[in-house]
N, C-alpha and C. Protein backbone atom coordinates (compact mmCIF):
# COMPACT_ATOMS: atom_id res chain seq x y z
N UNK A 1 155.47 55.04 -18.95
CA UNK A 1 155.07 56.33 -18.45
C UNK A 1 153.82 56.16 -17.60
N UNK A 2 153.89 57.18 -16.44
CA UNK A 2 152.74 56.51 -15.10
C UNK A 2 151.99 58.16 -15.50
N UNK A 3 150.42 57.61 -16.27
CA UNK A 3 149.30 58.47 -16.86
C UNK A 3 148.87 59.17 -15.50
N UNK A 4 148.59 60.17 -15.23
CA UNK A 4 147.45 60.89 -14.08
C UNK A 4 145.82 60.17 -14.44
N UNK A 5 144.86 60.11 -13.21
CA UNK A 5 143.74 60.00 -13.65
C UNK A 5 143.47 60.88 -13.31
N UNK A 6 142.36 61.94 -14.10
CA UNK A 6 141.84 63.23 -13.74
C UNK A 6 140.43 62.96 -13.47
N UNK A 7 139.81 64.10 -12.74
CA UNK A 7 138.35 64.18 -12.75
C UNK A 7 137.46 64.68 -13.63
N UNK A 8 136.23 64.77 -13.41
CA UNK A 8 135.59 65.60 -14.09
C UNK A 8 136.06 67.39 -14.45
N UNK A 9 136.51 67.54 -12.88
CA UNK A 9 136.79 69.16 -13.15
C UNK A 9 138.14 69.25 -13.71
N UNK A 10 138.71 68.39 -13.90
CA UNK A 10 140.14 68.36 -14.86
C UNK A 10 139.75 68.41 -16.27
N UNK A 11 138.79 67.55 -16.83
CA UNK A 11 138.63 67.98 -18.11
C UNK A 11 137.94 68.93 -18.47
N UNK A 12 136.60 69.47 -17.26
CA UNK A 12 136.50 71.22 -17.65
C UNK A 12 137.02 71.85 -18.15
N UNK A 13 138.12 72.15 -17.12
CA UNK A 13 139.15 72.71 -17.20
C UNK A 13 140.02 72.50 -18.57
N UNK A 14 140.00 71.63 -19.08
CA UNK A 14 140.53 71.01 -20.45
C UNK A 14 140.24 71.67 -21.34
N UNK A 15 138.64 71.44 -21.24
CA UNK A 15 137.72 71.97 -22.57
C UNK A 15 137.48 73.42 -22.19
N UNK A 16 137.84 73.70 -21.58
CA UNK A 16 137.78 75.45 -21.03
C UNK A 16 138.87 76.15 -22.21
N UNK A 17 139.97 75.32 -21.39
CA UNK A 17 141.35 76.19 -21.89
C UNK A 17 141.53 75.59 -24.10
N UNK A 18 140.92 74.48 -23.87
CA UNK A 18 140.71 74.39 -25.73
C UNK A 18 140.25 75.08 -25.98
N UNK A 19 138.94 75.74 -25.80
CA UNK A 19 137.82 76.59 -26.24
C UNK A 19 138.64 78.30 -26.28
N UNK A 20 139.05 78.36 -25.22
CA UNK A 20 140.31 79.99 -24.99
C UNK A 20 140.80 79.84 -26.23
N UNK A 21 142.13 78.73 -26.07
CA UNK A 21 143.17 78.53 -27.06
C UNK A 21 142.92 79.31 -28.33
N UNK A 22 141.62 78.16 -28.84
CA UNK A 22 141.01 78.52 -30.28
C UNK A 22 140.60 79.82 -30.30
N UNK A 23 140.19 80.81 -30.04
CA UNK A 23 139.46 81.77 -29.79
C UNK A 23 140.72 83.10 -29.67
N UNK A 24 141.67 82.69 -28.51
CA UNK A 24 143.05 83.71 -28.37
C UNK A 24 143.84 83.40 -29.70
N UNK A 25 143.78 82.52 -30.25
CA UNK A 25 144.77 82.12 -31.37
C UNK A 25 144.39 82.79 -32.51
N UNK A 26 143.18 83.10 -32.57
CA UNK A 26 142.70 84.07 -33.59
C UNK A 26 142.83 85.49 -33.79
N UNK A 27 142.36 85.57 -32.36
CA UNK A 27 142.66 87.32 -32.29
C UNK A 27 144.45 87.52 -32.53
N UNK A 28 145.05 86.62 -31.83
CA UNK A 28 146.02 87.12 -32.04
C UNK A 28 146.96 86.60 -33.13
N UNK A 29 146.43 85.91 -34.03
CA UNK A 29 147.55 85.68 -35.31
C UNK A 29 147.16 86.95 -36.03
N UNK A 30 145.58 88.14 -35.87
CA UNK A 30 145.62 89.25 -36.82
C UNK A 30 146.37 90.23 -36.19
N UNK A 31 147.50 90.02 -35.42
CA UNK A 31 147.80 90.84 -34.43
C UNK A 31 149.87 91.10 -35.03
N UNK A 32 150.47 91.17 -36.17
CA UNK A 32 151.20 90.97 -37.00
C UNK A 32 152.12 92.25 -36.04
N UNK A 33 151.71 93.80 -35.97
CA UNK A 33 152.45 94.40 -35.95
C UNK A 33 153.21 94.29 -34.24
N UNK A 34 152.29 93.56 -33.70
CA UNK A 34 153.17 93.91 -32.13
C UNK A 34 153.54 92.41 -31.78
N UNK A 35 152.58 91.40 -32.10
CA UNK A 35 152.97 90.13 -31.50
C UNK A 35 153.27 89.47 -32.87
N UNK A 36 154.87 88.67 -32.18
CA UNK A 36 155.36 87.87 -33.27
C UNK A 36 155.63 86.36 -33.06
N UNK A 37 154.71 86.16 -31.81
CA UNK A 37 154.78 84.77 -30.98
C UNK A 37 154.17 84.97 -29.66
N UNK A 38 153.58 83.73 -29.57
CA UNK A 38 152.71 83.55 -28.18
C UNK A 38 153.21 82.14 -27.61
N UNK A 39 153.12 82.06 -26.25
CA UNK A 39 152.59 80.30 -25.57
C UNK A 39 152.15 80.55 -24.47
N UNK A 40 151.35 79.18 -24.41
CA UNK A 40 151.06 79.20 -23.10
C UNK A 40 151.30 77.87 -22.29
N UNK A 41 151.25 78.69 -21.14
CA UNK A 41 152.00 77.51 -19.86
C UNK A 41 150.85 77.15 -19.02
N UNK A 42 150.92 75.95 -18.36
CA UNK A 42 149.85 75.47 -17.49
C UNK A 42 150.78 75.17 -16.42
N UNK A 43 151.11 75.49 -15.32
CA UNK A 43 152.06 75.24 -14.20
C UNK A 43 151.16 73.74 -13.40
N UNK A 44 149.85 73.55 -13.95
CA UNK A 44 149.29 72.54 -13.24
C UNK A 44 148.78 71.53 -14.55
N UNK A 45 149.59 71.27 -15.11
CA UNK A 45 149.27 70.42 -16.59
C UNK A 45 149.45 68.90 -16.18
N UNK A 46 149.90 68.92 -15.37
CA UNK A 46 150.65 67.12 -15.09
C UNK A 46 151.28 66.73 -15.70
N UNK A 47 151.38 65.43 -16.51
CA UNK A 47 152.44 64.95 -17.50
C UNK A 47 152.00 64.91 -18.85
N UNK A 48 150.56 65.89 -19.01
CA UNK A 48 150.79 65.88 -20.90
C UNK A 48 149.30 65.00 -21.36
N UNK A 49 149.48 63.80 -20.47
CA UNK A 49 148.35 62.74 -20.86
C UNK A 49 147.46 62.11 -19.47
N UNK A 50 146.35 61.67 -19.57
CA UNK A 50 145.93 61.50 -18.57
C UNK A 50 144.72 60.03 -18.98
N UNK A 51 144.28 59.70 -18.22
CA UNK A 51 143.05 58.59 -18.00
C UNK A 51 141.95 59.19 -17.19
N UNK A 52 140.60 59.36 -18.29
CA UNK A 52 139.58 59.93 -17.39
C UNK A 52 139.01 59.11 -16.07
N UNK A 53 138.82 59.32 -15.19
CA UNK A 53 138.01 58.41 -14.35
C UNK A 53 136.77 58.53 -14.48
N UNK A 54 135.87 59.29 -15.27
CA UNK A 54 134.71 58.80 -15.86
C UNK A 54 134.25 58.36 -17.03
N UNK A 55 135.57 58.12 -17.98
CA UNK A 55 135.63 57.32 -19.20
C UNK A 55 135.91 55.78 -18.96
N UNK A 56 136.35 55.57 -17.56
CA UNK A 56 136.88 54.10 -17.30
C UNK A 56 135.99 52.96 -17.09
């Protein structure tokens, strides 16, 4: 499998949308009577895994 290398503003962006995640995942698991499932999509995710280019 051929990894993406991302940038800095790729893992912003990373730790952005972790930080959401955790935070939307809360509000909405107390959320029983209207939502009975959530996901979310990243149309710009790449393949899943990546190699930082400032971890290298």
């Amino acid at each position: 499998m051929k990894l993406d290398q991302i940038g800095i503003w790729s893992e912003t962006k990373l730790e952005i949308i972790k930080k959401y995640a955790g935070a939307y995942t809360t509000v909405l698991s107390k959320q029983t009577t209207w939502c009975k499932g959530y996901a979310y999509i990243d149309a710009f995710a790449g393949a899943g895994m990546h190699i930082s280019k400032t971890k290298c």
